[in-house]
Protein backbone atom coordinates (compact mmCIF):
# COMPACT_ATOMS: atom_id res chain seq x y z
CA UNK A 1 0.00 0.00 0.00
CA UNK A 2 1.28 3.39 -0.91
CA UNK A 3 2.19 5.82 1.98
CA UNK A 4 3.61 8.90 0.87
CA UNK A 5 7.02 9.92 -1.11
CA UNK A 6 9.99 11.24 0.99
CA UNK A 7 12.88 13.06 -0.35
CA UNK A 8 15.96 12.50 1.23
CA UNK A 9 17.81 15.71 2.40
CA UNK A 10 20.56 14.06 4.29
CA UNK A 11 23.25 11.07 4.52
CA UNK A 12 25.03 10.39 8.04
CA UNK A 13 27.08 7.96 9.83
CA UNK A 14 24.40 5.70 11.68
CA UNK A 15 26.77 6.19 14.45
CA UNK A 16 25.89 10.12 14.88
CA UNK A 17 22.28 9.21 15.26
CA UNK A 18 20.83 9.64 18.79
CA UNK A 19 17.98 7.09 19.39
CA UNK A 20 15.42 8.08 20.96
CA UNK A 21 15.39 7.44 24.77
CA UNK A 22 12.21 4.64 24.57
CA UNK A 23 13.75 2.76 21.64
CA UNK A 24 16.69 0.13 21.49
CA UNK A 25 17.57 -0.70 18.08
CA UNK A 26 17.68 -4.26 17.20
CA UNK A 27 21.07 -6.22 16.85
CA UNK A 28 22.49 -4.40 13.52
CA UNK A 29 26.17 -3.96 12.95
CA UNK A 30 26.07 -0.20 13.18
CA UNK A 31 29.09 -0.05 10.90
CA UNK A 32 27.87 -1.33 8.39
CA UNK A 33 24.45 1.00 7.83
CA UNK A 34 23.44 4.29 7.49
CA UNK A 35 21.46 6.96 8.61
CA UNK A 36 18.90 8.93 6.09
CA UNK A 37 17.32 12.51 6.95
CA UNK A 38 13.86 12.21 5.32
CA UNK A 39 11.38 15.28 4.00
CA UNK A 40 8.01 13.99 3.09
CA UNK A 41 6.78 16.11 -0.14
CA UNK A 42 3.68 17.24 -0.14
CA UNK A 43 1.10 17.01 -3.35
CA UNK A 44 0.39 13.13 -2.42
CA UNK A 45 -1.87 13.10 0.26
CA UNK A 46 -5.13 12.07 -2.07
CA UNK A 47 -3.13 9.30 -2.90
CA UNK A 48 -2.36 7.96 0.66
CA UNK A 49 -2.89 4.21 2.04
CA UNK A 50 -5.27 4.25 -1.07
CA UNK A 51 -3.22 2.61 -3.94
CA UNK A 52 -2.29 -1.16 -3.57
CA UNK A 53 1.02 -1.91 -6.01
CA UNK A 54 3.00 -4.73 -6.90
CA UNK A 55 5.64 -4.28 -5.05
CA UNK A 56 7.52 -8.20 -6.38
CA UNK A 57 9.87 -10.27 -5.29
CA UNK A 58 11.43 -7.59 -3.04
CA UNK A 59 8.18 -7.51 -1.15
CA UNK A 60 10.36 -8.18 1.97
CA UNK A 61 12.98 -6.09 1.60
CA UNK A 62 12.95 -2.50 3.44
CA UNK A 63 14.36 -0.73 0.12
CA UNK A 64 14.68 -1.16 -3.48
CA UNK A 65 16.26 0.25 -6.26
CA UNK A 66 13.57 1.93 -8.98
CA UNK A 67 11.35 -0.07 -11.46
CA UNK A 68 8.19 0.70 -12.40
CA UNK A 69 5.50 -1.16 -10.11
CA UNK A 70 1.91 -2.74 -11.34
CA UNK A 71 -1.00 -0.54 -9.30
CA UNK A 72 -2.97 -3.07 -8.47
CA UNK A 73 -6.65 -1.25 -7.09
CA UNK A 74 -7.16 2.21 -6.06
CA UNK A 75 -9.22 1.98 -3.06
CA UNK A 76 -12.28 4.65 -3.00
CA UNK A 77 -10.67 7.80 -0.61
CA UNK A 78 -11.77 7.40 3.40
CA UNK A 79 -11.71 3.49 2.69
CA UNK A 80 -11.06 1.43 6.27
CA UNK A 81 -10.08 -2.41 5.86
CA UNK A 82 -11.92 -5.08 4.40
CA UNK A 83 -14.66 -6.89 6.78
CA UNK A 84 -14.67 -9.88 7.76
CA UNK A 85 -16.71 -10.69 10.83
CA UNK A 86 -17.99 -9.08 14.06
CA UNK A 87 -15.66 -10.44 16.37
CA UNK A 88 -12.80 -10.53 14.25
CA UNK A 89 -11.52 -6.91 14.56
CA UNK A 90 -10.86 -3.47 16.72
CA UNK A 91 -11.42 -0.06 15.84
CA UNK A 92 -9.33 2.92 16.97
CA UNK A 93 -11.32 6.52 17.07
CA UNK A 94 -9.65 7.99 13.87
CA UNK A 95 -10.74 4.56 12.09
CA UNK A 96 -14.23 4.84 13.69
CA UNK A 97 -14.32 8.80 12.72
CA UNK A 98 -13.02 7.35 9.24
CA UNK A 99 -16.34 5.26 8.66
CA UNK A 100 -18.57 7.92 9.72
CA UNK A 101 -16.65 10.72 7.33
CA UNK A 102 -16.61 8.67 4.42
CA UNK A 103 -19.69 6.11 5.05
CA UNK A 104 -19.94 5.52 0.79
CA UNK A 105 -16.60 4.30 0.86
CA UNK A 106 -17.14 1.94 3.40
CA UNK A 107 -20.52 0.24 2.88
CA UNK A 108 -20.35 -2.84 3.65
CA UNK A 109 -19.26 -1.94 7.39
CA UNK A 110 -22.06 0.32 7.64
CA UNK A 111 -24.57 -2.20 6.22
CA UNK A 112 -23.46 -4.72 9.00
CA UNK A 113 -23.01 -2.33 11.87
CA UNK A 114 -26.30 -1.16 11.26
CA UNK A 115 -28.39 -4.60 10.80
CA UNK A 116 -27.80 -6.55 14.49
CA UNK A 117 -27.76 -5.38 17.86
CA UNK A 118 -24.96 -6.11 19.97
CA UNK A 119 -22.56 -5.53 22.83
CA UNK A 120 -19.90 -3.90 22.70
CA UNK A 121 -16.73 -2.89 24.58
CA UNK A 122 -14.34 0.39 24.65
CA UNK A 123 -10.78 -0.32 26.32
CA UNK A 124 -9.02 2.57 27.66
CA UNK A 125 -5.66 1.60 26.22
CA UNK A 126 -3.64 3.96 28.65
CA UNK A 127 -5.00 2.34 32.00
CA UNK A 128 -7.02 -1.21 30.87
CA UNK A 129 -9.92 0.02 32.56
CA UNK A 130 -13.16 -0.95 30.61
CA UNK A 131 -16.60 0.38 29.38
CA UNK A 132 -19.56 -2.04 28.40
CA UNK A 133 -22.46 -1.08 26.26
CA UNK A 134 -25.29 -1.88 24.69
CA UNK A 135 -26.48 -1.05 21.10
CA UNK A 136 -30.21 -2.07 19.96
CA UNK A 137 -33.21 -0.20 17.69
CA UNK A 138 -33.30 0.83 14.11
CA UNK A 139 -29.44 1.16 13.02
CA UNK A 140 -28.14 -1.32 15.92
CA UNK A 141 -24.55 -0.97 16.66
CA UNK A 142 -23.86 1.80 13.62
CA UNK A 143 -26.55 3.60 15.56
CA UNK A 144 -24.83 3.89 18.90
CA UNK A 145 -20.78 3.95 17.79
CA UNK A 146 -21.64 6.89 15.19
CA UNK A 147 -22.57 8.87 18.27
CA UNK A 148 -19.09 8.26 19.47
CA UNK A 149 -17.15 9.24 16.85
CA UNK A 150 -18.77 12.56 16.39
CA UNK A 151 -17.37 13.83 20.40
CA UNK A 152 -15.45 10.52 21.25
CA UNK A 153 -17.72 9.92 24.35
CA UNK A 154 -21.09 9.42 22.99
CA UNK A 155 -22.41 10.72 26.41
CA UNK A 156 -21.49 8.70 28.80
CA UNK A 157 -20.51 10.39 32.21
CA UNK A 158 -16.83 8.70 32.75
CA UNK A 159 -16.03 9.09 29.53
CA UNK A 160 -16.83 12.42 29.52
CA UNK A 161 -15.33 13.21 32.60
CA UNK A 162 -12.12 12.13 31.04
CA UNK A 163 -12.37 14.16 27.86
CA UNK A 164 -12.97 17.11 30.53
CA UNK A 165 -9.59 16.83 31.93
CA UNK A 166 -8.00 16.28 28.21
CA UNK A 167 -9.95 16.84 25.21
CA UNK A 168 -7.72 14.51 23.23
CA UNK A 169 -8.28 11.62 25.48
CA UNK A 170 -10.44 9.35 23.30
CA UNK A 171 -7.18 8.74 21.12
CA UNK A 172 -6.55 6.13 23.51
CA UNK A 173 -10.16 4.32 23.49
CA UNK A 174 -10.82 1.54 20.91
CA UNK A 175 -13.83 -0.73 20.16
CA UNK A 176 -14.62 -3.93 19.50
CA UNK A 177 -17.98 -6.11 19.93
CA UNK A 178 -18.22 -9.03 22.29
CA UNK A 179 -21.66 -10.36 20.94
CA UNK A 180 -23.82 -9.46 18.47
CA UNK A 181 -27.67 -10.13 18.91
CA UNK A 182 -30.48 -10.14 16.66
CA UNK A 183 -32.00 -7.01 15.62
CA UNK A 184 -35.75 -7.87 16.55
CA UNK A 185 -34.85 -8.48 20.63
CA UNK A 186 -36.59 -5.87 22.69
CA UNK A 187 -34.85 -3.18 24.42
CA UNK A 188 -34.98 -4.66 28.02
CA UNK A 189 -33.82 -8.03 26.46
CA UNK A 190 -30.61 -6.60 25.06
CA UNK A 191 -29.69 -4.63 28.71
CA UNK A 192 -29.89 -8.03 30.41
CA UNK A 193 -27.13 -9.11 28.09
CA UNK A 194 -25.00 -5.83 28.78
CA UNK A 195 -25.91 -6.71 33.06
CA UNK A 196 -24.64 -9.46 32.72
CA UNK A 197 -21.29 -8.79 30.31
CA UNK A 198 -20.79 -5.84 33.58
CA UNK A 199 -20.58 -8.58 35.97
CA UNK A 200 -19.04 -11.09 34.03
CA UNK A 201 -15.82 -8.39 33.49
CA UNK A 202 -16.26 -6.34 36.76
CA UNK A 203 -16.76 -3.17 34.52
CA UNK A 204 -18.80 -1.29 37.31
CA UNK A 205 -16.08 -2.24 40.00
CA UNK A 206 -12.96 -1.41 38.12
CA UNK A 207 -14.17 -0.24 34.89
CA UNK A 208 -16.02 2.83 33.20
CA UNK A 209 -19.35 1.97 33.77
CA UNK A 210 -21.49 3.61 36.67
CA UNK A 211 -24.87 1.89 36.65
């Protein structure tokens, strides 16, 4: 997949580089390498994680020298990931604000978000804690997780209480669903499931939820 194109500005002994302080490069022979100063140029950005290329036999292989490359597909611009099933996937926020800005790219996940109910889960990645919820009525779990990625808290009082104290916090929430459930259970139906999902994973005790 196509990223972006980088101009390099600069060449250095690897051994003037100053990692940074939370990485430890791998076992390399520093002698042996070299150190590139990258620019990215700009006029490309239409074109990002949107065109799939040929990239041969060098597929493994960090760099190679220039050939011309088969472009494979353009994918259709906001386009997320293929989908494959319910419970076979995560979503950070930017990828959930990605289906909700560009919902005709992305179809198919909209088509199956919106036609079960479900449970879901957001994990605070910075401190494990947890939030369970419930999704149910006309556009099911599309419904309730399009709420979210329009203020990253879709209302609920923790979760807003954290966004209070930093407004970028939902960067470090991401969802997934535990179960889905069929679209013509009733409201009170669905809630049991989420009751018993809190008590199953503690959520109220040492989680995000507060009834």
């Amino acid at each position: 997949m196509f990223y972006n194109i980088y101009e390099i500005t600069d060449i250095k002994d690897i051994k003037e580089f100053k990692w940074p302080n939370d990485f430890s490069p791998f076992e390399i022979d520093i002698q042996k390498h070299t150190y590139y100063e990258l620019s990215k140029l700009e006029g490309f950005e239409d074109l990002s994680e949107r065109v799939i290329i040929d990239w041969g036999k060098g597929a493994l292989a960090w760099a190679q020298n220039y050939s011309e490359k088969e472009i494979i597909q353009i994918l259709p611009k906001g386009y997320l990931k293929e989908f494959t099933d319910y419970l076979d996937f995560t979503l950070t926020y930017f990828e959930l604000r990605k289906l909700y800005d560009f919902q005709d790219s992305n179809i198919r996940w909209i088509d199956k978000l919106s036609s079960v109910n479900g449970i879901y889960l957001i994990l605070d990645k910075k401190t494990g804690n947890q939030y369970i919820g419930s999704a149910y009525g006309k556009e099911g779990i599309w419904g309730r997780w399009k709420t979210y990625a329009v203020n990253g808290h879709g209302g609920n009082k923790l979760l807003v209480d954290l966004l209070a104290n930093n407004v970028n916090y939902y960067t470090n929430f991401q969802w997934t669903i535990l179960e889905t459930l069929p679209s013509n259970l009733s409201k009170e139906e669905v809630i049991g499931y989420e009751t018993k999902y809190k008590n199953k994973l503690g959520s109220r005790l040492f989680g995000l939820n507060i009834n």
